[in-house]
Protein backbone atom coordinates (compact mmCIF):
# COMPACT_ATOMS: atom_id res chain seq x y z
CA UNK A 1 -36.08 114.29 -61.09
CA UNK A 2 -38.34 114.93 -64.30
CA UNK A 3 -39.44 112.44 -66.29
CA UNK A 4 -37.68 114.38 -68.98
CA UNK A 5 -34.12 113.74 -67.25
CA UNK A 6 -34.97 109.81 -66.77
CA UNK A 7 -35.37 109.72 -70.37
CA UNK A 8 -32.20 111.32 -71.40
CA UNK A 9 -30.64 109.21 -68.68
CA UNK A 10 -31.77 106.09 -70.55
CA UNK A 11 -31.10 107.35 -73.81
CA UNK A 12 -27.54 108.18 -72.51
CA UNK A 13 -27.23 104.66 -71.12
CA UNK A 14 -28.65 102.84 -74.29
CA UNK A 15 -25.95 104.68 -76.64
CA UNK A 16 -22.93 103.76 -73.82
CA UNK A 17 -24.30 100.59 -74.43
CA UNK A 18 -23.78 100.54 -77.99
CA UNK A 19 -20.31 101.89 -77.54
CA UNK A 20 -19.24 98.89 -75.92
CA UNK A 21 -20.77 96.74 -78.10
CA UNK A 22 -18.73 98.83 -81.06
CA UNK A 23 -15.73 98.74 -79.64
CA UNK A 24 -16.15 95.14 -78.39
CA UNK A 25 -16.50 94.12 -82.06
CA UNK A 26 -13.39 96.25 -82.97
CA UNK A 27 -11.62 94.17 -80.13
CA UNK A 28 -12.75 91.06 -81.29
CA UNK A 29 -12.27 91.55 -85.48
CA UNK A 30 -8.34 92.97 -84.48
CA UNK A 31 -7.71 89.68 -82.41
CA UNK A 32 -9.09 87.32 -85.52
CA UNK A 33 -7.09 89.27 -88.15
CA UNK A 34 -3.98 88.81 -86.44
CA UNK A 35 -4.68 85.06 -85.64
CA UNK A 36 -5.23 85.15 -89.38
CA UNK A 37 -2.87 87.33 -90.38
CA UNK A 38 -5.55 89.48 -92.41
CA UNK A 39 -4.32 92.60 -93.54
CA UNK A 40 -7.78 93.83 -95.03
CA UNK A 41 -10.04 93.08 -91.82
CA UNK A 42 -7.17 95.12 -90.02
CA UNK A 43 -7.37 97.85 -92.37
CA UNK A 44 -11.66 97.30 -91.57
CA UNK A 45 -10.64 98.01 -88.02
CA UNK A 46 -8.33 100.99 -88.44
CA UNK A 47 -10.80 102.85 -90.40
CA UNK A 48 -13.91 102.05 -88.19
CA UNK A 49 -11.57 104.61 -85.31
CA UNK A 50 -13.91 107.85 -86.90
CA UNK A 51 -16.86 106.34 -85.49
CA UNK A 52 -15.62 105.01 -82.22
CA UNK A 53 -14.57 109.10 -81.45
CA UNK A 54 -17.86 110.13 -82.57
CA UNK A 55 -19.34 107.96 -79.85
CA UNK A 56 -16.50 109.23 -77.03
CA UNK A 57 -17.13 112.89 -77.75
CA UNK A 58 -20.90 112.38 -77.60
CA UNK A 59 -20.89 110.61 -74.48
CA UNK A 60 -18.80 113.14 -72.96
CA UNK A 61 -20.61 116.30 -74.45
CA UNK A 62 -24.12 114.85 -72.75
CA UNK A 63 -22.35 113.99 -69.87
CA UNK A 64 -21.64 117.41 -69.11
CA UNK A 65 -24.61 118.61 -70.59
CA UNK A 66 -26.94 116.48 -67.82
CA UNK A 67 -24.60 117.53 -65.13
CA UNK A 68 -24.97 121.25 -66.01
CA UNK A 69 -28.45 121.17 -66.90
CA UNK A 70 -30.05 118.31 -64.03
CA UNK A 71 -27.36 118.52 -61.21
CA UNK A 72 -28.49 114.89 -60.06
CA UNK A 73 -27.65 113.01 -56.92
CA UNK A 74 -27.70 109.37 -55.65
CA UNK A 75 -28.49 107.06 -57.90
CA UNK A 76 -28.77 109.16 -61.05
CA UNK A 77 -25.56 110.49 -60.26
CA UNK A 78 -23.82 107.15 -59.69
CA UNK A 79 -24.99 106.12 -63.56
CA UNK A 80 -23.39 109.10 -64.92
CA UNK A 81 -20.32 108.87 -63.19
CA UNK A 82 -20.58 105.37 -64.42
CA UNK A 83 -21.18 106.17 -67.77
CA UNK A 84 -18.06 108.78 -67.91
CA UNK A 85 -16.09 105.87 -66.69
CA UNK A 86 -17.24 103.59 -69.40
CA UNK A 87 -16.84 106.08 -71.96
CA UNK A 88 -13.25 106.39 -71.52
CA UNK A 89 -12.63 102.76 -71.17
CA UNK A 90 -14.69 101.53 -74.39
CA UNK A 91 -12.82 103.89 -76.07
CA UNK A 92 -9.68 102.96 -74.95
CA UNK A 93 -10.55 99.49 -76.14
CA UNK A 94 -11.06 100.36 -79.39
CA UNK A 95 -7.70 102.40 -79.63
CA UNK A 96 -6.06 99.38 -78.48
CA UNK A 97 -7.73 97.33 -80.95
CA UNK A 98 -6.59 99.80 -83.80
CA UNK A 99 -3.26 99.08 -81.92
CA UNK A 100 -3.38 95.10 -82.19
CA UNK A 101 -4.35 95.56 -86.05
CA UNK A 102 -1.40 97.51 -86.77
CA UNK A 103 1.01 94.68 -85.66
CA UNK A 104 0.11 92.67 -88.67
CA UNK A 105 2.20 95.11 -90.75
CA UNK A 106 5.36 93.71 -88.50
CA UNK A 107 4.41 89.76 -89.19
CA UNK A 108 2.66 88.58 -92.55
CA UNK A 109 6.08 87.04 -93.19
CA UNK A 110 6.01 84.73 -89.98
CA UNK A 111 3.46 82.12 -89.47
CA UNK A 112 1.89 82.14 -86.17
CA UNK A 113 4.11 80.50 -82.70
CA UNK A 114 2.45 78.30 -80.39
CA UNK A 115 2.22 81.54 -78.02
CA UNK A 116 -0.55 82.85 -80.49
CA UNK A 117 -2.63 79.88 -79.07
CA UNK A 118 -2.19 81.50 -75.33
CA UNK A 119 -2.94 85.35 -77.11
CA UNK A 120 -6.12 83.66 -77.69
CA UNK A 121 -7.00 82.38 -74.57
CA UNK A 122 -5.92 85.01 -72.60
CA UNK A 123 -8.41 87.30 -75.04
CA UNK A 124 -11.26 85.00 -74.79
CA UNK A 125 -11.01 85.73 -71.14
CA UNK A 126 -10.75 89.80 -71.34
CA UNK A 127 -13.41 89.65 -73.72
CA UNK A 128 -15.78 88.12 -71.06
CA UNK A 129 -15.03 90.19 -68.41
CA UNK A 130 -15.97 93.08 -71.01
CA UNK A 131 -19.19 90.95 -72.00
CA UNK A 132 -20.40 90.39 -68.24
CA UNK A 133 -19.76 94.37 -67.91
CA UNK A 134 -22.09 95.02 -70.64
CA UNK A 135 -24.74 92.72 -69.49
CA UNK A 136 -24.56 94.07 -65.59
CA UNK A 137 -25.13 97.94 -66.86
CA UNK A 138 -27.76 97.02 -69.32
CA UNK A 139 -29.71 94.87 -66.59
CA UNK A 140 -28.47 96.15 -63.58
CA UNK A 141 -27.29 92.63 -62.15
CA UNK A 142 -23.69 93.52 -59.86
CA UNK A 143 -23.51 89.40 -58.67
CA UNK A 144 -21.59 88.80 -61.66
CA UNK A 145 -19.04 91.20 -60.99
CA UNK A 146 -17.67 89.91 -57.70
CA UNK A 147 -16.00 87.09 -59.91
CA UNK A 148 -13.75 90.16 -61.39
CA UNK A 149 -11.18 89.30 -58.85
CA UNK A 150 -10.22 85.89 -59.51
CA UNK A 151 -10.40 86.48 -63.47
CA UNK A 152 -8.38 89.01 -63.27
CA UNK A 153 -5.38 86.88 -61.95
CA UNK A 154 -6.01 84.69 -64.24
CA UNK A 155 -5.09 87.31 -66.60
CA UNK A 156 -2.56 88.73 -65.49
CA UNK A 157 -0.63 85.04 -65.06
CA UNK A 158 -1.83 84.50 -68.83
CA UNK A 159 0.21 87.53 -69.50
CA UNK A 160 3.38 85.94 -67.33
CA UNK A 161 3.39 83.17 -69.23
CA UNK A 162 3.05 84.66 -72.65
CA UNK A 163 6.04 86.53 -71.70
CA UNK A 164 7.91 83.73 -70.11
CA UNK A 165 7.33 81.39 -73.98
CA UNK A 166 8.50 84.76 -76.08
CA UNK A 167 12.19 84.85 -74.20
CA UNK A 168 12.35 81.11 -74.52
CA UNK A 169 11.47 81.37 -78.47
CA UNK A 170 13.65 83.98 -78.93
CA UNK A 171 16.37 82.98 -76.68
CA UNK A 172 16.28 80.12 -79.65
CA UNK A 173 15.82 81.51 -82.56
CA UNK A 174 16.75 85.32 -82.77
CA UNK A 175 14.84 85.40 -86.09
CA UNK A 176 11.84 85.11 -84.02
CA UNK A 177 12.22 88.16 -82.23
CA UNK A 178 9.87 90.60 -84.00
CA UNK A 179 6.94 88.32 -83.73
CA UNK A 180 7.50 87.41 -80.40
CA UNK A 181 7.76 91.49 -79.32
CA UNK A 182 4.31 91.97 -81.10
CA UNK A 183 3.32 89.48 -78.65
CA UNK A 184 4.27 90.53 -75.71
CA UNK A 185 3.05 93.49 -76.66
CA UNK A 186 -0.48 92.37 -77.69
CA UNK A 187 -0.82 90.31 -73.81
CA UNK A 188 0.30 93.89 -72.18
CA UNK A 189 -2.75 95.66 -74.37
CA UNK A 190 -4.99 92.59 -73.17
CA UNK A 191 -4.07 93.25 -69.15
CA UNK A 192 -4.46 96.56 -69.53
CA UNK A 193 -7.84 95.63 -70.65
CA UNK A 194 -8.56 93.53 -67.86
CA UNK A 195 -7.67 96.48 -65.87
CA UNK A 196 -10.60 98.33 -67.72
CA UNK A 197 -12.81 95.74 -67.57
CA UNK A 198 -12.41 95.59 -63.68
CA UNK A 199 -12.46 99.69 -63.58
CA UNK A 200 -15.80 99.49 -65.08
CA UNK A 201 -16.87 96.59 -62.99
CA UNK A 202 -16.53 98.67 -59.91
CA UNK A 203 -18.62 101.47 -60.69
CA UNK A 204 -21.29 99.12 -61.98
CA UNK A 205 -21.50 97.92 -59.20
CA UNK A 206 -21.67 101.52 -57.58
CA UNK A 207 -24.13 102.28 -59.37
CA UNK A 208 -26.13 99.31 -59.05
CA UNK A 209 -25.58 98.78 -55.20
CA UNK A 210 -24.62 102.00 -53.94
CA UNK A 211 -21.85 100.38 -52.20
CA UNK A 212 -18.18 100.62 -52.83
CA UNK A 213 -16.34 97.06 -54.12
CA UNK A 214 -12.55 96.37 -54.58
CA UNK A 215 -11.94 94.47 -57.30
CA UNK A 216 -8.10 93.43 -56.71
């Protein structure tokens, strides 16, 4: 391929990259105004959704255009097809986190559970899978994604247990059951981006390695 096309390849990669740092922040500025219960950093977050579809339909428009225009193979074609497939899931991620910042509207009247204190961890952990995906596309290093597997069960029992406190609390205290909805909710938006995060992973890795990994 041209020089020309390895350019636009690495252009295409470096604003991808930027997406998921955007959207990344989004995540991470939802999670701390529900923890705080901060209606104006959530309302920061809503209105920052503009920009996060300006980088989704850009990504996707030169997508298409390098297909059309380059028709590349191999390797170049394993970044773009890894590039499509973090497109859609950095955007996702910021939808979601639009998501968690609306549930403040449901709880400024309840002071935080004990479960918020598992919410937490079980983001902490999401938010480094997402992390160690950014840092393996930007530096093409795949050994840090064969942890995926074990990190994701970690999440997804996170999200078992989060469910397993909400019954109890409201099984106690019916008063509590609006909060403890928006939590369950909030750990079902987290797994789901664990399930990103470990989409993403695998096509990194195609990309980097040309091989095929399962990340269960």
């Amino acid at each position: 391929m041209t020089d020309k096309f390895h350019l636009e390849i690495q252009n295409l990669k470096k604003i991808t990259a930027e997406m998921g740092h955007f959207s990344m922040k989004m995540f991470t500025d939802s999670l701390m105004a529900l923890k705080n219960l901060d209606e104006e950093k959530a309302k920061d977050v809503y209105l920052r959704k503009e920009k996060l579809l300006e980088y989704n339909k850009l990504i996707e428009e030169e997508t298409i255009r390098i297909l059309s225009l380059f028709q590349p193979v191999a390797g170049d074609l394993r970044t773009i097809t890894c590039i499509s497939q973090m497109n859609t899931s950095f955007y996702r991620l910021g939808r979601n986190a639009k998501e968690i910042s609306n549930f403040i509207e449901f709880m400024p009247q309840f002071s935080h559970l004990g479960i918020m204190n598992s919410i937490c961890h079980m983001a902490g952990c999401v938010l480094s899978m997402l992390s160690d995906c950014l840092y393996a596309f930007e530096n093409e290093d795949a050994e840090i994604i064969k942890t995926f597997s074990g990190r994701e069960q970690d999440i997804d029992n996170l999200q078992k247990t989060i469910f397993r406190e909400s019954i109890t609390y409201m099984m106690e205290d019916n008063s509590k059951i609006t909060a403890c909805t928006e939590y369950v909710m909030a750990s079902r938006i987290l797994e789901r981006m664990g399930d990103h995060a470990c989409l993403m992973g695998e096509k990194i890795y195609f990309m980097i390695k040309g091989q095929m990994i399962e990340i269960n």
